[in-house]
N, C-alpha and C. Protein backbone atom coordinates (compact mmCIF):
# COMPACT_ATOMS: atom_id res chain seq x y z
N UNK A 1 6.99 -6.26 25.82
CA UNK A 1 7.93 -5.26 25.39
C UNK A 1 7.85 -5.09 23.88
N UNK A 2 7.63 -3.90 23.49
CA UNK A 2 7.80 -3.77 22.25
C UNK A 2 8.77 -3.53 21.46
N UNK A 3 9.43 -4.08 20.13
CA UNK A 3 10.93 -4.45 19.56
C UNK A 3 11.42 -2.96 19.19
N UNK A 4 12.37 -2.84 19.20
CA UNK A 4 12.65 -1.47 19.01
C UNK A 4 12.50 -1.59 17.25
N UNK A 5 12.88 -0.20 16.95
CA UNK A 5 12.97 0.10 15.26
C UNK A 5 14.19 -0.37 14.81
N UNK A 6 14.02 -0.43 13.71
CA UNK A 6 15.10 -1.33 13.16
C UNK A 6 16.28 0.38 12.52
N UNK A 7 17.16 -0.19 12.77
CA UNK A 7 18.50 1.62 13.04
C UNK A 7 17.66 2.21 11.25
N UNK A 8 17.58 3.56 11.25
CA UNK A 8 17.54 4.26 9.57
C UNK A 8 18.67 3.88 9.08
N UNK A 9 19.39 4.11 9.38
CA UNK A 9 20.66 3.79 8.39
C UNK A 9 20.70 2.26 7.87
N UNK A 10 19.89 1.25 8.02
CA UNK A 10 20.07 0.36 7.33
C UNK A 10 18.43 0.48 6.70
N UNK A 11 17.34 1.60 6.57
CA UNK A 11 16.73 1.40 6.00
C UNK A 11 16.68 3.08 5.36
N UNK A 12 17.97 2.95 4.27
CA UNK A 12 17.81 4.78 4.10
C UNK A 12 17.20 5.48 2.82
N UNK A 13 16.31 4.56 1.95
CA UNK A 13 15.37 5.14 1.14
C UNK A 13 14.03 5.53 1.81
N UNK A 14 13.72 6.53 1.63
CA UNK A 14 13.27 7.35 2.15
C UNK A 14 11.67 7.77 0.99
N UNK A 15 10.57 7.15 1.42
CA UNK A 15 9.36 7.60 0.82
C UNK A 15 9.51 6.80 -0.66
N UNK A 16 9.98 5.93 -1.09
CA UNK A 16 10.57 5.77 -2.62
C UNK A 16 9.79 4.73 -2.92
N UNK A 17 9.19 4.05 -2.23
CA UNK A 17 8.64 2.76 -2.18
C UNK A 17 6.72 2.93 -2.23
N UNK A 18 6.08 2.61 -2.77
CA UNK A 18 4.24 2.79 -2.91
C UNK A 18 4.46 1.69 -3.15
N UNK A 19 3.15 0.56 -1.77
CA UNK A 19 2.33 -0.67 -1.98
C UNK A 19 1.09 -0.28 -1.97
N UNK A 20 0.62 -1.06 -3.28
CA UNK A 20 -0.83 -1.14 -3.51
C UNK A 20 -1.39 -2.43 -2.97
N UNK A 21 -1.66 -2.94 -1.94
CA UNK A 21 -2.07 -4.22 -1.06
C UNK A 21 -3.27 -5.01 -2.23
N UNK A 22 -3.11 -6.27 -2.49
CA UNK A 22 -4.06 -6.76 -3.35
C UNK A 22 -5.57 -6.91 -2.22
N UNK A 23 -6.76 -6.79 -3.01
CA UNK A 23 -7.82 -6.57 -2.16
C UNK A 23 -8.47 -8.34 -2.44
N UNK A 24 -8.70 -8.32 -3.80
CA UNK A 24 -9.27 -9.75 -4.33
C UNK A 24 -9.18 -9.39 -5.48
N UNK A 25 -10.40 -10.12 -6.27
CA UNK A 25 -10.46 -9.97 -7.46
C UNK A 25 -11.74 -10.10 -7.85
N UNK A 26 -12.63 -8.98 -9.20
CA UNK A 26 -13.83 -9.30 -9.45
C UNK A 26 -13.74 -9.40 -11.01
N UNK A 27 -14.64 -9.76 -11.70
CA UNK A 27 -15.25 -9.65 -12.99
C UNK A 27 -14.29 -8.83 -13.95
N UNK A 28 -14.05 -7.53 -13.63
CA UNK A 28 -13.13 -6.96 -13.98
C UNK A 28 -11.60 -7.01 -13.89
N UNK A 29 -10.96 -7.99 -13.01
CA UNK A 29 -9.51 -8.22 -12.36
C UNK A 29 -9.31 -8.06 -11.38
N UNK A 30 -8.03 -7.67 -10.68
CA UNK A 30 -7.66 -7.60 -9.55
C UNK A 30 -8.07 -6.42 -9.20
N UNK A 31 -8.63 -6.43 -7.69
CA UNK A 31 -8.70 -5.46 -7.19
C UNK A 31 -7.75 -4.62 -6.14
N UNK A 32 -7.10 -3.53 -5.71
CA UNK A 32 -6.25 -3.24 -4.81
C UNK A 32 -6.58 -2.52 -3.68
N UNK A 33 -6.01 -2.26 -2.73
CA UNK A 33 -6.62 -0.80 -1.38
C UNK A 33 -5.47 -0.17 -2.09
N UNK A 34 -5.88 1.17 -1.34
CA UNK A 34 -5.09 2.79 -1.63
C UNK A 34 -3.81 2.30 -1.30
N UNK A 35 -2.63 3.12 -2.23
CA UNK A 35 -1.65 3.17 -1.95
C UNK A 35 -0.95 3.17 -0.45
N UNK A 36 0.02 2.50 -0.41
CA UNK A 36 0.43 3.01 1.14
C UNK A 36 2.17 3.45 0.87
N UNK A 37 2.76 4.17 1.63
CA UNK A 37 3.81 4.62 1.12
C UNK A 37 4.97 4.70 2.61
N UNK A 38 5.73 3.59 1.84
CA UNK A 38 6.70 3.22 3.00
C UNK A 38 7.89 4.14 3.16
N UNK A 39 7.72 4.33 4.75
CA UNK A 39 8.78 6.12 4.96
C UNK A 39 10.12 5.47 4.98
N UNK A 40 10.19 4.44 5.50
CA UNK A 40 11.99 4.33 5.51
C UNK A 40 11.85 2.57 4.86
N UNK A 41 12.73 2.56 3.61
CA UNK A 41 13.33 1.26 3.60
C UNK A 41 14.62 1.07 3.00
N UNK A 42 14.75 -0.42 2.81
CA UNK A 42 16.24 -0.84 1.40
C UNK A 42 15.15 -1.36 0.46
N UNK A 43 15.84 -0.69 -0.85
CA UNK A 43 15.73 -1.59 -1.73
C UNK A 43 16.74 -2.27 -2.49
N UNK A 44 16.57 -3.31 -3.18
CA UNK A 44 17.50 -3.98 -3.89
C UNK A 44 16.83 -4.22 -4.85
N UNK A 45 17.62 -3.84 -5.95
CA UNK A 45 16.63 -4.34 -7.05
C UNK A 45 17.54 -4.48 -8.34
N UNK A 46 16.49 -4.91 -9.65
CA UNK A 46 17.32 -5.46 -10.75
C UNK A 46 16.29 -5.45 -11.86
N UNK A 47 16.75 -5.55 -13.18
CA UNK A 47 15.93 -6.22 -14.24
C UNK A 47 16.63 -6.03 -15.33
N UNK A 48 15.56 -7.52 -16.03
CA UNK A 48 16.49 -7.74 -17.05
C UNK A 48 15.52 -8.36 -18.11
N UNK A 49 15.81 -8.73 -19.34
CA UNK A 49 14.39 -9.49 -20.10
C UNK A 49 14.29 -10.75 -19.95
N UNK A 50 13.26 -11.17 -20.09
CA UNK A 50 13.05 -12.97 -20.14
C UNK A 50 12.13 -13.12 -21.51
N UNK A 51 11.82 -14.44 -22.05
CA UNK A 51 11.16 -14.06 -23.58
C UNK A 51 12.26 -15.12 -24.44
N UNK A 52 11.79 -15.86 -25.34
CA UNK A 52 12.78 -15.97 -26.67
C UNK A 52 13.00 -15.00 -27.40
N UNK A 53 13.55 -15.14 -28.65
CA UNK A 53 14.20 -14.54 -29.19
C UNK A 53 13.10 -13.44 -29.94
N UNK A 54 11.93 -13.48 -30.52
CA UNK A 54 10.78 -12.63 -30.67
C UNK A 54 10.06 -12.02 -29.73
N UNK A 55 9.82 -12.58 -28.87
CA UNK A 55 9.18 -12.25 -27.87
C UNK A 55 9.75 -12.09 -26.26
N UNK A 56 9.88 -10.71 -26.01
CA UNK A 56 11.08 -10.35 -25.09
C UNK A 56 10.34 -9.47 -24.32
N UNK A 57 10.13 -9.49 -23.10
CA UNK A 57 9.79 -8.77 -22.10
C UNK A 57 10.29 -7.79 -20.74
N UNK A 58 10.33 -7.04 -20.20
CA UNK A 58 11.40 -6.33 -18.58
C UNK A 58 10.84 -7.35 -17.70
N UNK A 59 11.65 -7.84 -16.73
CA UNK A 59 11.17 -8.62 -15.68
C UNK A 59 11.71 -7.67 -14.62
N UNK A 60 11.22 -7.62 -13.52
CA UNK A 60 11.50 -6.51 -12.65
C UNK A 60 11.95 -7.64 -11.58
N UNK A 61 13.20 -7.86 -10.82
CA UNK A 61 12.95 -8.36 -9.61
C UNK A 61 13.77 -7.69 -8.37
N UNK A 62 13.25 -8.06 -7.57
CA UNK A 62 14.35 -7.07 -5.95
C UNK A 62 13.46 -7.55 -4.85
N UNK A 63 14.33 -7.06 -4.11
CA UNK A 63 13.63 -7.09 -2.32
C UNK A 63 13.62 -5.72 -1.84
N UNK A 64 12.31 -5.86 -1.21
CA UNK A 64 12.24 -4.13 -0.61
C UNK A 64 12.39 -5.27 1.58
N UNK A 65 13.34 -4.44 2.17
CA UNK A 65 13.16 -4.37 3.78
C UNK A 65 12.57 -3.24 3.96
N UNK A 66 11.96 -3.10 5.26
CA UNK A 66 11.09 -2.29 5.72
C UNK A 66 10.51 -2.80 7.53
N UNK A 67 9.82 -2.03 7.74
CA UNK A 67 9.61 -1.83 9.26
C UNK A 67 8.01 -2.90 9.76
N UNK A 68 7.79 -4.03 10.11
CA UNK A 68 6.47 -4.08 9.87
C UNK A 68 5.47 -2.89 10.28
N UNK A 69 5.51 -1.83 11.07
CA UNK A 69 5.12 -0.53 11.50
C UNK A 69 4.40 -0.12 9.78
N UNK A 70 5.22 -0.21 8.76
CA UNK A 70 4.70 0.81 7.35
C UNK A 70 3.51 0.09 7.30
N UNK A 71 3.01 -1.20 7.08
CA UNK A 71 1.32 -1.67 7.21
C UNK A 71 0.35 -2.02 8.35
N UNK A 72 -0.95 -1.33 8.22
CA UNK A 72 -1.34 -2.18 8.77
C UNK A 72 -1.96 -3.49 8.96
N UNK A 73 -2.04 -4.23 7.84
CA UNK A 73 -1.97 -5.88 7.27
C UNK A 73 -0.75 -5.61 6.67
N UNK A 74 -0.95 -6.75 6.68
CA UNK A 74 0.75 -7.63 5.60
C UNK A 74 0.17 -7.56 4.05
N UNK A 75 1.18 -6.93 3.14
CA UNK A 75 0.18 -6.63 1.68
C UNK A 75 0.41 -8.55 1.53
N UNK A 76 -0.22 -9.12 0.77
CA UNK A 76 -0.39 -10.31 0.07
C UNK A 76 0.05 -10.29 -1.23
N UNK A 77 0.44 -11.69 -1.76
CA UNK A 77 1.41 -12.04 -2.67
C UNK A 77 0.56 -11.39 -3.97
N UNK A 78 1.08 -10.84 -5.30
CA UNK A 78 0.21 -10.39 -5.98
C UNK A 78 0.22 -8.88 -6.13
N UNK A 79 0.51 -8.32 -4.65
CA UNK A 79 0.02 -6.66 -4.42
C UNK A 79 1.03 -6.21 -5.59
N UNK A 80 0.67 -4.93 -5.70
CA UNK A 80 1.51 -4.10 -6.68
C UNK A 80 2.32 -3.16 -5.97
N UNK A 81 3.38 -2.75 -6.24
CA UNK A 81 4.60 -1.89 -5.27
C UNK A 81 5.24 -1.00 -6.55
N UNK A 82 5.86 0.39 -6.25
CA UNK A 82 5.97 1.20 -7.57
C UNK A 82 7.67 1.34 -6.92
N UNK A 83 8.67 1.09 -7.35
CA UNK A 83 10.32 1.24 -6.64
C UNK A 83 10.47 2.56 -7.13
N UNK A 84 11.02 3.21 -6.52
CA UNK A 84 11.74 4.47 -6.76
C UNK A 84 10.69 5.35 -7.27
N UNK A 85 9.55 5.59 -6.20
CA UNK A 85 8.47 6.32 -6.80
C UNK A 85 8.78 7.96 -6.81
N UNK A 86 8.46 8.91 -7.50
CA UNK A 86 8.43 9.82 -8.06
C UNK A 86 9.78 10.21 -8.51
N UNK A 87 10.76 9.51 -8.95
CA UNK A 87 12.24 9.48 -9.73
C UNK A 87 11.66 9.14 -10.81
N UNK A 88 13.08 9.06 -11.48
CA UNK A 88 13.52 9.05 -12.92
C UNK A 88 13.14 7.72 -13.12
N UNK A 89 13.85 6.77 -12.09
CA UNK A 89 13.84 5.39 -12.39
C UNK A 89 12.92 4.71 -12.33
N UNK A 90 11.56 5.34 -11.49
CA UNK A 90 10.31 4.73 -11.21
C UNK A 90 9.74 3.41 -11.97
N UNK A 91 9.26 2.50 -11.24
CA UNK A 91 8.81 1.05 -12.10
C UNK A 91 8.02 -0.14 -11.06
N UNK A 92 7.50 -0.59 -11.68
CA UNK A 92 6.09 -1.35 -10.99
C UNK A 92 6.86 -2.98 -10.74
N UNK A 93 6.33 -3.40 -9.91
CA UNK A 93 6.85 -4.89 -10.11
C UNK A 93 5.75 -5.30 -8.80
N UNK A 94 5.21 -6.94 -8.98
CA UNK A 94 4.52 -7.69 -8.28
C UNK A 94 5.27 -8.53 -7.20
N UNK A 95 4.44 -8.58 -5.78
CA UNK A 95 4.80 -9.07 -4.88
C UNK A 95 4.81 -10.49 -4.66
N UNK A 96 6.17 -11.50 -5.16
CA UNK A 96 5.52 -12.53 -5.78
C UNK A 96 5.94 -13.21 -3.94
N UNK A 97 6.64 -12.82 -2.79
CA UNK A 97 5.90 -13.63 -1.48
C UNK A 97 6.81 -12.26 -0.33
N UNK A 98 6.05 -12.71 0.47
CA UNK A 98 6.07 -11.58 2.09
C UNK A 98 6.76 -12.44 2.82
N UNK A 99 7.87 -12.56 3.37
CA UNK A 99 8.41 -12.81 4.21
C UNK A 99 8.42 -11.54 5.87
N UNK A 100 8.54 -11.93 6.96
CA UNK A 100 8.37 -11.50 8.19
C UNK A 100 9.46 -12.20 8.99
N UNK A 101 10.61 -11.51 9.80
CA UNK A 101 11.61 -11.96 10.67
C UNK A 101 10.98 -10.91 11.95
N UNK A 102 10.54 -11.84 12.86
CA UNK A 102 10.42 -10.77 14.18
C UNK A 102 11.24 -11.33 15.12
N UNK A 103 11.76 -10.52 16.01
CA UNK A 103 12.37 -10.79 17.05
C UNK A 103 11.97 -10.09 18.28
N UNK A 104 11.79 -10.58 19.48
CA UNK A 104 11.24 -10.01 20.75
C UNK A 104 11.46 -8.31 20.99
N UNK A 105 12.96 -8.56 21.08
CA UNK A 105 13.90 -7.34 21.25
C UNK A 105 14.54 -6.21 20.25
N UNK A 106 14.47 -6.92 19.13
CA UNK A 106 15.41 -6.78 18.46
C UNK A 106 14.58 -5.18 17.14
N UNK A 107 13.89 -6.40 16.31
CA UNK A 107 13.12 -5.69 15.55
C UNK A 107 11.84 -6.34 14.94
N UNK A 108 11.02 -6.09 13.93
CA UNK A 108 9.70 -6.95 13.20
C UNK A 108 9.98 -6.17 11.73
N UNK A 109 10.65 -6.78 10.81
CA UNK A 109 10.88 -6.81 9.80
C UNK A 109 10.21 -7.24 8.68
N UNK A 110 9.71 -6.96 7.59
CA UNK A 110 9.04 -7.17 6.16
C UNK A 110 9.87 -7.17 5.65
N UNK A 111 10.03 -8.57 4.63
CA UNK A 111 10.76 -8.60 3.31
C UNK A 111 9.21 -8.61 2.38
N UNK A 112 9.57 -7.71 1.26
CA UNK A 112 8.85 -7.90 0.03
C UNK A 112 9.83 -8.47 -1.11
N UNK A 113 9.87 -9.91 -1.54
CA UNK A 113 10.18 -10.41 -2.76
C UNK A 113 9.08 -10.06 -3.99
N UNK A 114 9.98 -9.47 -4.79
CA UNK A 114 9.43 -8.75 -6.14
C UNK A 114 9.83 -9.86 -7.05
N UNK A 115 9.01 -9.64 -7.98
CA UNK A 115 9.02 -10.23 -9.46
C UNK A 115 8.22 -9.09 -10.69
């Protein structure tokens, strides 16, 4: 039996979310696959600086839920994800781990923990 969808209304951002799945890495850095662009999720998100007192940086962190249906692999820790893509607020943050809750009946869920 396959799990049903998890209700929209608890996943009601809508297209806002782009994962860039990490591929590996060569000579040049990390490498990624094509964007993939998740149709329904939540996000939660935040940031704030980290850094001493000279040296101060944005740290981006949040959780994106989502459907496991939006990939077809699981992106890996590392991938790049763009929140609130084509808004005002738009901003990049790294997938620092993938969590997965499936249930028979119920639903198959992706957490993306951001950093």
């Amino acid at each position: 039996m396959k799990p049903r969808r998890i209700p929209r209304s608890v996943l009601p951002h809508r297209h806002l979310v782009a994962v860039a799945p990490l591929r590996g890495s060569n000579a040049s850095g990390r490498v990624y696959h094509n964007e993939v662009v998740i149709p329904f999720a939540q996000i939660v998100d935040g940031a704030g600086l980290v850094g001493g007192q000279y040296a101060r940086e944005a740290n981006v962190t949040g959780v994106v839920y989502c459907d496991r249906d939006a990939f077809d692999a699981l992106p890996m820790p590392d991938s790049k994800v763009r929140l609130w893509a084509g808004t005002g607020d738009e901003h990049e943050a790294v997938v620092m781990r993938v969590e997965r809750y499936n249930h028979p009946r119920i639903a198959d869920l992706i957490v993306l923990v951001l950093r």
